[in-house]
C-alpha atoms as a PDB file:
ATOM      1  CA  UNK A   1      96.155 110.123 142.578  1.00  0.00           C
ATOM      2  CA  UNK A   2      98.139 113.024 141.849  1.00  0.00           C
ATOM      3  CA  UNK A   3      97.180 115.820 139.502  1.00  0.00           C
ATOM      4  CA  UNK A   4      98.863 115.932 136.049  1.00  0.00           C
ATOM      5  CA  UNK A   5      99.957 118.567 134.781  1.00  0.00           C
ATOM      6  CA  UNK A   6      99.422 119.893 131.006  1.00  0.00           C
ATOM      7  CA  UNK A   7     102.216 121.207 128.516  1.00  0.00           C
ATOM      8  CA  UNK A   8     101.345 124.797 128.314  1.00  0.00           C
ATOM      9  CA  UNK A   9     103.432 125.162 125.117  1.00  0.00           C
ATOM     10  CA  UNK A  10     101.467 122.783 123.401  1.00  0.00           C
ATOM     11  CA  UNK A  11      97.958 124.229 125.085  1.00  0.00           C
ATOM     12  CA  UNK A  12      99.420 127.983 123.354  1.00  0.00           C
ATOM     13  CA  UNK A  13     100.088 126.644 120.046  1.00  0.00           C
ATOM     14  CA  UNK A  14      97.083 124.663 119.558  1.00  0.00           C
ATOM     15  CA  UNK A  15      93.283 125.097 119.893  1.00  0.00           C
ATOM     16  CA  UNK A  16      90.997 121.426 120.872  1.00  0.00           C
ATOM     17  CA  UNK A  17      87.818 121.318 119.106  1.00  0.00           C
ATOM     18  CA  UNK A  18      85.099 120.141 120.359  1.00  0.00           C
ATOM     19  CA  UNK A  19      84.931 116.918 118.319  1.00  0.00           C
ATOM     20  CA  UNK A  20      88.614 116.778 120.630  1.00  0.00           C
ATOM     21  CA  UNK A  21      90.346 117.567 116.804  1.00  0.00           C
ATOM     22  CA  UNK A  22      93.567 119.785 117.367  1.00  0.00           C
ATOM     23  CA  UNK A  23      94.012 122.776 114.743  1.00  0.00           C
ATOM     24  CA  UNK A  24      97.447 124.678 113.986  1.00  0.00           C
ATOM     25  CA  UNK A  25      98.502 127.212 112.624  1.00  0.00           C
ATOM     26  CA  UNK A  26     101.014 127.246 109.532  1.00  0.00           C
ATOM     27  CA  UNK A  27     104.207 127.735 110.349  1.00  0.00           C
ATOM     28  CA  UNK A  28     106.680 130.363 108.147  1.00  0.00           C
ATOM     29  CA  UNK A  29     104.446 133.662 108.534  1.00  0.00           C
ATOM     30  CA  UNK A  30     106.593 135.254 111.171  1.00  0.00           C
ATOM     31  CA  UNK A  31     109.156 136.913 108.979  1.00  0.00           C
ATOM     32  CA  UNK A  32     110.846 137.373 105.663  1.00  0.00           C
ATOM     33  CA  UNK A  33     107.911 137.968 104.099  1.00  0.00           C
ATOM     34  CA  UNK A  34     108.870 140.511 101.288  1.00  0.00           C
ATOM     35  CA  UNK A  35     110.047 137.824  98.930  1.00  0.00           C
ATOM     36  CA  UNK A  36     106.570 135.620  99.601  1.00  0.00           C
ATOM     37  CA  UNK A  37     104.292 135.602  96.906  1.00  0.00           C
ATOM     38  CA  UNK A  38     101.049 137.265  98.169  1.00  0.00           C
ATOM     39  CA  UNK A  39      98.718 133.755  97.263  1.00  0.00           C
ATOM     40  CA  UNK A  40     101.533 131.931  99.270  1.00  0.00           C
ATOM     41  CA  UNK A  41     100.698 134.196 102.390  1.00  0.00           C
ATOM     42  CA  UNK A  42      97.291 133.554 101.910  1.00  0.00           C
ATOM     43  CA  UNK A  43      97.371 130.045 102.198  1.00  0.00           C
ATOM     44  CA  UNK A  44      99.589 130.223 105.102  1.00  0.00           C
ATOM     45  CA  UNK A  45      97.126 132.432 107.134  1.00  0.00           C
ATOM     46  CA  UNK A  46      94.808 129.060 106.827  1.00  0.00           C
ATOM     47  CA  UNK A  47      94.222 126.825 110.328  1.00  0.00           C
ATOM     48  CA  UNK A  48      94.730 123.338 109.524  1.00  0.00           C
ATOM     49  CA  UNK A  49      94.211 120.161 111.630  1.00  0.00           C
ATOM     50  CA  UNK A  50      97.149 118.251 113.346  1.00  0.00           C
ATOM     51  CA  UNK A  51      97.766 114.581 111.509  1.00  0.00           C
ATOM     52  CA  UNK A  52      96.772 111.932 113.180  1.00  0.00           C
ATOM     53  CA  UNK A  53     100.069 110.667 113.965  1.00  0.00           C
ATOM     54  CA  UNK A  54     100.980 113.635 115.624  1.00  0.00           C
ATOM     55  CA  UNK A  55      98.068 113.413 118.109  1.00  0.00           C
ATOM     56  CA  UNK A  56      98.932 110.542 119.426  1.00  0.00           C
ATOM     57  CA  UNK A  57     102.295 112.021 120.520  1.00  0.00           C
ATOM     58  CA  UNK A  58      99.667 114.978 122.541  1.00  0.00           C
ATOM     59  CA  UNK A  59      97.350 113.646 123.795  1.00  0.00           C
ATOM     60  CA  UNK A  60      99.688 112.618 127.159  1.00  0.00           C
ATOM     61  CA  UNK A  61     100.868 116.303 127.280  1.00  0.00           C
ATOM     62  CA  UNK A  62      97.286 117.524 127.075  1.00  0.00           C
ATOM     63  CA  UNK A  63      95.759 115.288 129.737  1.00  0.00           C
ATOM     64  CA  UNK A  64      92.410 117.173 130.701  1.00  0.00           C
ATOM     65  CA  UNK A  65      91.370 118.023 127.117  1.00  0.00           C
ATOM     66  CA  UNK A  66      91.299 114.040 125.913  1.00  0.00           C
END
């Protein structure tokens, strides 16, 4: 059998756990941040886990970490 191949853009953007849980990052942090209250970038600094819904869609791409 061939070897599959894993989506490096998701394997960048997200970290597997070892209880095979996927964690983000929160997404509006990049720029534009002057006009962001500074308890809104706070909260956005936090790493929060994928839904469940979503890992279904990833765990194809990520073959060798599921």
């Amino acid at each position: 059998m061939y070897k599959l191949k894993t989506s490096r853009s998701i394997l960048k953007r997200f970290k597997v756990t070892s209880s095979k849980k996927l964690l983000r990052n929160k997404a509006s942090r990049s720029h534009l941040l002057q006009k962001k209250k500074a308890k809104r970038k706070q909260k956005l600094r936090q790493v929060v886990n994928v839904s469940k819904k979503d890992i279904l869609n990833f765990k194809s791409k990520l073959s060798y970490f599921y």
